[in-house]
Protein backbone atom coordinates (compact mmCIF):
# COMPACT_ATOMS: atom_id res chain seq x y z
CA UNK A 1 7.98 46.02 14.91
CA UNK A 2 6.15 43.35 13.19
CA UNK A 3 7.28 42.93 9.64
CA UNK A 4 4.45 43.55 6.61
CA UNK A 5 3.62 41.79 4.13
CA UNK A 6 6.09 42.38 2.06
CA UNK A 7 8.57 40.98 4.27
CA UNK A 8 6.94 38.05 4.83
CA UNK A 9 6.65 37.33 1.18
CA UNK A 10 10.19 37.98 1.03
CA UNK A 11 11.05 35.18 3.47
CA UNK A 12 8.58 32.70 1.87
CA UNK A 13 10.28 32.94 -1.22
CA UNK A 14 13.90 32.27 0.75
CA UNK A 15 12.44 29.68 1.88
CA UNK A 16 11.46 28.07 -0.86
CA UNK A 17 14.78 28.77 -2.44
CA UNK A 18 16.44 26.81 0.28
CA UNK A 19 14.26 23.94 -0.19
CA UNK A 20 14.79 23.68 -4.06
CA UNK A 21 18.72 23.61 -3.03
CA UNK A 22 18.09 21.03 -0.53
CA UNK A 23 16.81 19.15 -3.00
CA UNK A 24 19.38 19.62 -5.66
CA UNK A 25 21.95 18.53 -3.61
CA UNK A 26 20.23 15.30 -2.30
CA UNK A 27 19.83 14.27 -6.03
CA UNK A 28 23.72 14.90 -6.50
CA UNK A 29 24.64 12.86 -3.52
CA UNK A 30 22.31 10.04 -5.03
CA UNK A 31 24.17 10.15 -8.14
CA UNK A 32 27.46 9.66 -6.87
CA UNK A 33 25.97 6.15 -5.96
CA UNK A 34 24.01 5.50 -8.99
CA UNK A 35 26.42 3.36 -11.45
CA UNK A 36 23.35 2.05 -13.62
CA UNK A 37 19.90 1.65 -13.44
CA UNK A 38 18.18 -1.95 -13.52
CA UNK A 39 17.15 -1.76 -17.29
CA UNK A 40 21.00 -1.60 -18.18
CA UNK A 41 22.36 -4.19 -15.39
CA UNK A 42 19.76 -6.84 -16.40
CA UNK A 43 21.01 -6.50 -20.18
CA UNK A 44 22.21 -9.74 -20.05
CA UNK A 45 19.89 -11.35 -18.40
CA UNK A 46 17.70 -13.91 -20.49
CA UNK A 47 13.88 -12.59 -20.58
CA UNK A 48 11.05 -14.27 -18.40
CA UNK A 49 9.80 -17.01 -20.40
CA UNK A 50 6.35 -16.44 -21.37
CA UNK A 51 3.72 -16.86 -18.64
CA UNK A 52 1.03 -19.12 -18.56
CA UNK A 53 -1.56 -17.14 -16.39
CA UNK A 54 -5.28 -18.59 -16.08
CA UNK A 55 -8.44 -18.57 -14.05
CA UNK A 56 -8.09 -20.85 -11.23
CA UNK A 57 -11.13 -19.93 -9.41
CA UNK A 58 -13.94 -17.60 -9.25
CA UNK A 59 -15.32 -16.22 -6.07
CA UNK A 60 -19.23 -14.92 -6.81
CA UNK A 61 -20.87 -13.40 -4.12
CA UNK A 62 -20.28 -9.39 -3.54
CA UNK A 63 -22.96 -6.86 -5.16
CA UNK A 64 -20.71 -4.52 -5.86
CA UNK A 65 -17.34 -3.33 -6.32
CA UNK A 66 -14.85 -5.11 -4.83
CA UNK A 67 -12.55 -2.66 -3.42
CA UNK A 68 -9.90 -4.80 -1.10
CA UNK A 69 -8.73 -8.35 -0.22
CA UNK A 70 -6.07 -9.95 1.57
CA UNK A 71 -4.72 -13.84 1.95
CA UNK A 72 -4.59 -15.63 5.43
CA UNK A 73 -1.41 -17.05 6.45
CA UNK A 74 -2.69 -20.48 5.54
CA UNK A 75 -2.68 -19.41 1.80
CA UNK A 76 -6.27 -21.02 1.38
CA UNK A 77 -8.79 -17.92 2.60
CA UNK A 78 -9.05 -14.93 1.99
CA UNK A 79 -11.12 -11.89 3.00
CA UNK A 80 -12.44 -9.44 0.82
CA UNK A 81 -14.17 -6.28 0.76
CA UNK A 82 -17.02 -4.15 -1.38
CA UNK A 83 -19.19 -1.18 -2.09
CA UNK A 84 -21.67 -3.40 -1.05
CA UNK A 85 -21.01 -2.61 2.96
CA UNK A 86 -19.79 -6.50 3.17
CA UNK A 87 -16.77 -8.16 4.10
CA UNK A 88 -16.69 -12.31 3.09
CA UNK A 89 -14.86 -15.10 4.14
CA UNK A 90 -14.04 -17.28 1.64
CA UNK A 91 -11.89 -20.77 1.04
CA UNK A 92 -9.87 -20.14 -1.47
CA UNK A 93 -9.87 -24.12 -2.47
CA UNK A 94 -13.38 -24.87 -2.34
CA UNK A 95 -14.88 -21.14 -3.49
CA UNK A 96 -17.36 -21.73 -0.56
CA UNK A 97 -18.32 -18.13 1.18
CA UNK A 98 -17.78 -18.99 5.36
CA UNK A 99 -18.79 -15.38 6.60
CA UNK A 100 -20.84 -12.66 4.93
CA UNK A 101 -20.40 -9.78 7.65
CA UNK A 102 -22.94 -6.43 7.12
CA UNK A 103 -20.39 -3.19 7.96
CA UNK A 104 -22.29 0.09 8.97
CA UNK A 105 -20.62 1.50 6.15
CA UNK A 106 -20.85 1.57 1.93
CA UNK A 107 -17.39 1.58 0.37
CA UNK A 108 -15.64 -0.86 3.01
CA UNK A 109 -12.01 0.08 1.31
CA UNK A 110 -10.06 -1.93 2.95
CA UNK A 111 -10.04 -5.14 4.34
CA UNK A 112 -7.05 -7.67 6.72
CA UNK A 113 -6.71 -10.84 7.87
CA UNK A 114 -4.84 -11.38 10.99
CA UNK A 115 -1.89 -13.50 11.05
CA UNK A 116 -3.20 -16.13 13.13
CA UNK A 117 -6.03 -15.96 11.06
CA UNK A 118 -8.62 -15.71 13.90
CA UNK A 119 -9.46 -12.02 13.66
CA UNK A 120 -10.60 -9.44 10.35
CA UNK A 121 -10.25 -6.06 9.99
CA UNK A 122 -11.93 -3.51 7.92
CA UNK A 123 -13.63 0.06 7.25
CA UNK A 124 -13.80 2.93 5.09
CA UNK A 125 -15.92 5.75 4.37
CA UNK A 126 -16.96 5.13 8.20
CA UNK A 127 -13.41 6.62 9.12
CA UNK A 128 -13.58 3.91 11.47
CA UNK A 129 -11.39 -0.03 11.44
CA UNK A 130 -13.37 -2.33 13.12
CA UNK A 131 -12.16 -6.00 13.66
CA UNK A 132 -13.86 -8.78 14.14
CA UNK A 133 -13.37 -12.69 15.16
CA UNK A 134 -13.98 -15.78 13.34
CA UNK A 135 -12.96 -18.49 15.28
CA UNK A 136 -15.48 -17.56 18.20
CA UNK A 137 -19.10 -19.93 17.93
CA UNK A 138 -20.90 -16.52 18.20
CA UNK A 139 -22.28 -14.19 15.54
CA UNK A 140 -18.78 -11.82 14.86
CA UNK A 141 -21.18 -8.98 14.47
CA UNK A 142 -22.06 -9.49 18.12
CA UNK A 143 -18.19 -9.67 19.15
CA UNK A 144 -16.63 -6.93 16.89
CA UNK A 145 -14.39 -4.33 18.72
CA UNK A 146 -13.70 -0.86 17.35
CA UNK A 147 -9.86 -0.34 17.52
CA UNK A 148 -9.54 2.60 14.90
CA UNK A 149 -10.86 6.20 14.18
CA UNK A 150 -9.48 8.57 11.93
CA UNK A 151 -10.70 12.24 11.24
CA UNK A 152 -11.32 11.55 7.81
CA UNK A 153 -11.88 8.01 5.51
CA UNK A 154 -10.06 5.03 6.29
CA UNK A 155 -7.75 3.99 3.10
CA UNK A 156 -5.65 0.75 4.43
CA UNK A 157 -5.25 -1.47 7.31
CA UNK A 158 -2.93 -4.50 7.89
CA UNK A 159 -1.65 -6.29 10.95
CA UNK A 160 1.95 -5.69 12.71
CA UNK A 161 3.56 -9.28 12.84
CA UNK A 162 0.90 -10.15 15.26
CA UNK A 163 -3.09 -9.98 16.08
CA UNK A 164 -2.23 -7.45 18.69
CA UNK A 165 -1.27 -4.42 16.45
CA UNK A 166 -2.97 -3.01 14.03
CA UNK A 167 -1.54 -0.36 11.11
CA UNK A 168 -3.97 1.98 9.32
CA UNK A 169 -3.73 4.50 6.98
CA UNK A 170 -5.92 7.42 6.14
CA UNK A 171 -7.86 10.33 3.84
CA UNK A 172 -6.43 12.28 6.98
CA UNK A 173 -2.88 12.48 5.89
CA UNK A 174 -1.63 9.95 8.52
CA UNK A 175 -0.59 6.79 8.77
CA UNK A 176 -1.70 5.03 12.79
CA UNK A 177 -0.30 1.86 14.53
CA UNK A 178 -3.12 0.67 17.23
CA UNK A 179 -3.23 -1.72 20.17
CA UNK A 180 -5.77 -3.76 19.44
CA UNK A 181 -6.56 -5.22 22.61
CA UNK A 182 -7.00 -1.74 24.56
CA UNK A 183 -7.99 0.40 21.15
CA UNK A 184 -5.15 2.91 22.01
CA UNK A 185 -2.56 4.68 19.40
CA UNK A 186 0.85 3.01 19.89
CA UNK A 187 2.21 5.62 17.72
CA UNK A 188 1.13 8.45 15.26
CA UNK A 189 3.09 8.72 12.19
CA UNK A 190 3.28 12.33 10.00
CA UNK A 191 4.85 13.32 6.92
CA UNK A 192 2.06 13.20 4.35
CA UNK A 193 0.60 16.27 2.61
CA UNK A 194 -2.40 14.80 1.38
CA UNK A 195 -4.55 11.46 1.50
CA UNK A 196 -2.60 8.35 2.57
CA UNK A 197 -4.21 5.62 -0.08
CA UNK A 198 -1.96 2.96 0.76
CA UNK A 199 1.24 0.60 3.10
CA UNK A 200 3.01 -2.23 3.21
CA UNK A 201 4.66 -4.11 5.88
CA UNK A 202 8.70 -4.55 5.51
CA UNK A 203 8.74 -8.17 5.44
CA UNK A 204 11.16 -8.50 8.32
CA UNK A 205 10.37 -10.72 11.03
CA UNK A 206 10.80 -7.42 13.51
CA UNK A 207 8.16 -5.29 11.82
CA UNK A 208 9.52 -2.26 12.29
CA UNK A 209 9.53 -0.59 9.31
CA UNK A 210 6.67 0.80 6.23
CA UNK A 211 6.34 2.50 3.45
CA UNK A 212 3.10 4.45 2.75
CA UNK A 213 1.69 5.78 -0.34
CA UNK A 214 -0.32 9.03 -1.13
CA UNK A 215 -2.45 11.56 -2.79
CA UNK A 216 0.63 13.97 -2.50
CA UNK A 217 2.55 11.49 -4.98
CA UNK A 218 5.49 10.58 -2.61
CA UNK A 219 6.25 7.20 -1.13
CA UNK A 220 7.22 7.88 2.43
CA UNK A 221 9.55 4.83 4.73
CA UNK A 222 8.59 5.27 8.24
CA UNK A 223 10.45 3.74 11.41
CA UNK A 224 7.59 2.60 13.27
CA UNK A 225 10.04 2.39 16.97
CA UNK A 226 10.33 6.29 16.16
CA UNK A 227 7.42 7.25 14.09
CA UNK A 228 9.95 9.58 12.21
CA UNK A 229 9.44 9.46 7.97
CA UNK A 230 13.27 7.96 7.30
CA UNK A 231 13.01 8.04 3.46
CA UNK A 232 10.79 10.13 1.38
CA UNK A 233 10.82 8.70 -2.84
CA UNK A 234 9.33 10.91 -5.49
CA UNK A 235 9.05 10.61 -9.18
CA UNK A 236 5.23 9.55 -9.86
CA UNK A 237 3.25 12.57 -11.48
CA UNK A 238 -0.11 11.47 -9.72
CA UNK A 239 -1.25 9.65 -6.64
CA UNK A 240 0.44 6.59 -5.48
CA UNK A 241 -2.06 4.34 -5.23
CA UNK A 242 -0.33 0.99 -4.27
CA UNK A 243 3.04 0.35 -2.50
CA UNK A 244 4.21 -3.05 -1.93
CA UNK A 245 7.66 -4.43 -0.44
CA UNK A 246 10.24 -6.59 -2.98
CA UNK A 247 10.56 -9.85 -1.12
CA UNK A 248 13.62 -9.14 0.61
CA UNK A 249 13.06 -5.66 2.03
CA UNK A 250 15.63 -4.03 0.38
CA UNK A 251 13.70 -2.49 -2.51
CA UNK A 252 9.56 -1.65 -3.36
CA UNK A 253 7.08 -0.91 -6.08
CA UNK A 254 4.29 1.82 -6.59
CA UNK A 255 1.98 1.94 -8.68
CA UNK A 256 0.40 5.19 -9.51
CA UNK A 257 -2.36 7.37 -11.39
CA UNK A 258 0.22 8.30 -14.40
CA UNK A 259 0.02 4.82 -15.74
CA UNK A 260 3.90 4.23 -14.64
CA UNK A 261 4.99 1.57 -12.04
CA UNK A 262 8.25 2.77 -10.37
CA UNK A 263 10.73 0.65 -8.19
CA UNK A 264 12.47 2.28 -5.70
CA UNK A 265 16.24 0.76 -4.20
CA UNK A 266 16.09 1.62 -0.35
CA UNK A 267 19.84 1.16 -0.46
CA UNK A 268 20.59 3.61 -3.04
CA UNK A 269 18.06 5.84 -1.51
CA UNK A 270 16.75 6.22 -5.43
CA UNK A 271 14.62 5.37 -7.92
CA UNK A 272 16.22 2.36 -10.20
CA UNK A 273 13.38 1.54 -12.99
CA UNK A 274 10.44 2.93 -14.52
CA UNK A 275 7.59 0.56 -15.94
CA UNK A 276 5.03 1.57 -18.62
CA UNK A 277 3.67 0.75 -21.42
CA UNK A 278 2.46 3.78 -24.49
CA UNK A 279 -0.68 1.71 -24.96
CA UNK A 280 -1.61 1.53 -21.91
CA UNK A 281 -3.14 5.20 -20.01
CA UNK A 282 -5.00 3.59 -17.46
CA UNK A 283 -4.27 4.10 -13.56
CA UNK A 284 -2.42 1.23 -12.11
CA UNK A 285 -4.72 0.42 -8.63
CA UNK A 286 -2.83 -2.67 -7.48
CA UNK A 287 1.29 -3.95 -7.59
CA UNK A 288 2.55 -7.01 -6.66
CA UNK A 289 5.75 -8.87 -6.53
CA UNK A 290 5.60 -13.00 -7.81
CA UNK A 291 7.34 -15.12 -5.61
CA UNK A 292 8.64 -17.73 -8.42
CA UNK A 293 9.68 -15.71 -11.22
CA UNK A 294 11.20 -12.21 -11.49
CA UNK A 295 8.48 -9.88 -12.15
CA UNK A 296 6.07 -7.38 -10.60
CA UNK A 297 2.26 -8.24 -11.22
CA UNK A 298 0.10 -5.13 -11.93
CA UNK A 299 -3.62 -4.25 -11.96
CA UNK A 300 -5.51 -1.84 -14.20
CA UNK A 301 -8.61 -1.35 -15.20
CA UNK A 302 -10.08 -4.67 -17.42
CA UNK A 303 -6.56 -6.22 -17.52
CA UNK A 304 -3.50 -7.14 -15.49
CA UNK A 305 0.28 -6.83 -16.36
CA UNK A 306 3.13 -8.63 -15.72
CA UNK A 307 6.51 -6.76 -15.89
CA UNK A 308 10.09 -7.46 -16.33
CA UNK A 309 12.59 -4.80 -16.30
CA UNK A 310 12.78 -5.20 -20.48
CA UNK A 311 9.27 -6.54 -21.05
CA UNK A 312 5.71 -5.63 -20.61
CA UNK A 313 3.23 -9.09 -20.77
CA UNK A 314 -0.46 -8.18 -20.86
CA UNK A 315 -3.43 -10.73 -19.70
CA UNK A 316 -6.95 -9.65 -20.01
């Protein structure tokens, strides 16, 4: 006989009870590892020198929003995004616009630049990623090839390593690798509860691992051979709106709705610092890592911050 209600209720809450125990003794193995957090182990480290951060160029062209951009290989273009329905082309040196491409879309969220820097990607609120080439002496509307649909919004797209894969994230709780060429799923990847905002490529030459951010305020690492979630990080009490890789793979940043940046050590399976600043109770949309100088770059509304793990610089 079927068990009622009662019963089932009953098991629901045993369940639940297992998971909470799970989860208490995950965060005992991780502190058998953790010796000291970064805060504490960078004590005697001398602070960043102040930072001489300035306009180097401004790029005028988009009528609304910009909501996404991303840097060619060649570190001189770059492709950006708007709520315009527009992606441009731009050189970064000269500020010149090269393409102005019309999406079937408002809100183009996200935007990619293939690493040979032939091909763009983009899409949105079309639930769709459509890519287009630039190196080709016809009109890229004319030659763009639909490689991506999703069931709901499209949040993120980057290329694998090459211009034949393609990586998208979702509003539909999933994250998507594509081949490009034949506009097929390579492989599906599930774990989220809620809307996948943003990834970021491990920045090994193999490509074979992400990490994903989301609505359901969890950064998730995915094996992308397997498509199996390897390493799940909590500790942000809002979405994770940005994820982004330390240089050497080993560690990576989000930046969330609570106003915190967290960085999470891969290696010790654990969060090792907390950035945030009492003044400051506006969402973080964007992280970055600098490449000369020890210290995550973020973006908030009307001002960006650079962060040390004992110091908080501000820039308007």
């Amino acid at each position: 006989m079927a068990g009622g209600p009662a019963d089932q209720g009953q098991s629901d809450a045993q369940l639940i009870q297992e998971v909470e125990s799970l989860k208490r003794k995950i965060e005992e193995e991780r502190n058998k590892i953790f010796d000291e957090d970064l805060v504490t182990a960078s004590q005697h480290l001398d602070a960043v020198p102040s930072l001489n951060i300035r306009i180097r160029r401004v790029l005028k062209g988009h009528q609304g929003k910009v909501l996404s951009l991303a840097w060619s290989l060649d570190k001189r273009h770059i492709v950006s995004s708007s709520q315009d329905g527009r992606i441009m082309v731009w050189d970064g040196f000269t500020t010149s616009k090269e393409y102005s491409i019309s999406v079937p879309t408002t809100w183009v969220m996200s935007c990619a630049y293939s690493p040979s820097g032939g091909f763009v990607a983009c899409g949105g609120l079309d639930n769709k990623c459509t890519v287009y080439p630039l190196l080709s002496e016809e009109d890229p509307i004319l030659k763009k090839k639909l490689v991506a649909t999703h069931t709901s919004y499209l949040s993120c797209c980057l290329f694998n390593i090459s211009d034949h894969q393609l990586l998208t994230g979702s509003g539909d709780s999933t994250c998507v690798l594509w081949d490009v060429e034949y506009a097929q799923i390579i492989q599906s990847f599930y774990g989220h509860s809620a809307d996948v905002l943003s990834i970021a490529l491990s920045p090994s030459e193999f490509g074979r691992t992400f990490v994903s951010g989301g609505c359901d305020r969890c950064a998730n690492v995915w094996d992308m051979r397997t498509g199996q979630c390897v390493q799940v990080f909590q500790g942000h009490d809002s979405d994770v709106n940005s994820v982004r890789f330390f240089p050497s793979g080993d560690a990576f940043a989000t930046g969330s709705d609570d106003a915190t940046i967290r960085l999470f050590d891969m290696r010790a399976d654990r969060e090792v610092c907390v950035y945030k600043k009492d003044s400051v109770i506006f969402a973080c949309n964007a992280v970055d890592f600098s490449l000369s100088v020890p210290v995550i770059m973020e973006i908030r509304t009307g001002m960006v911050l650079v962060l040390q793990a004992n110091s908080v610089y501000e820039f308007i």
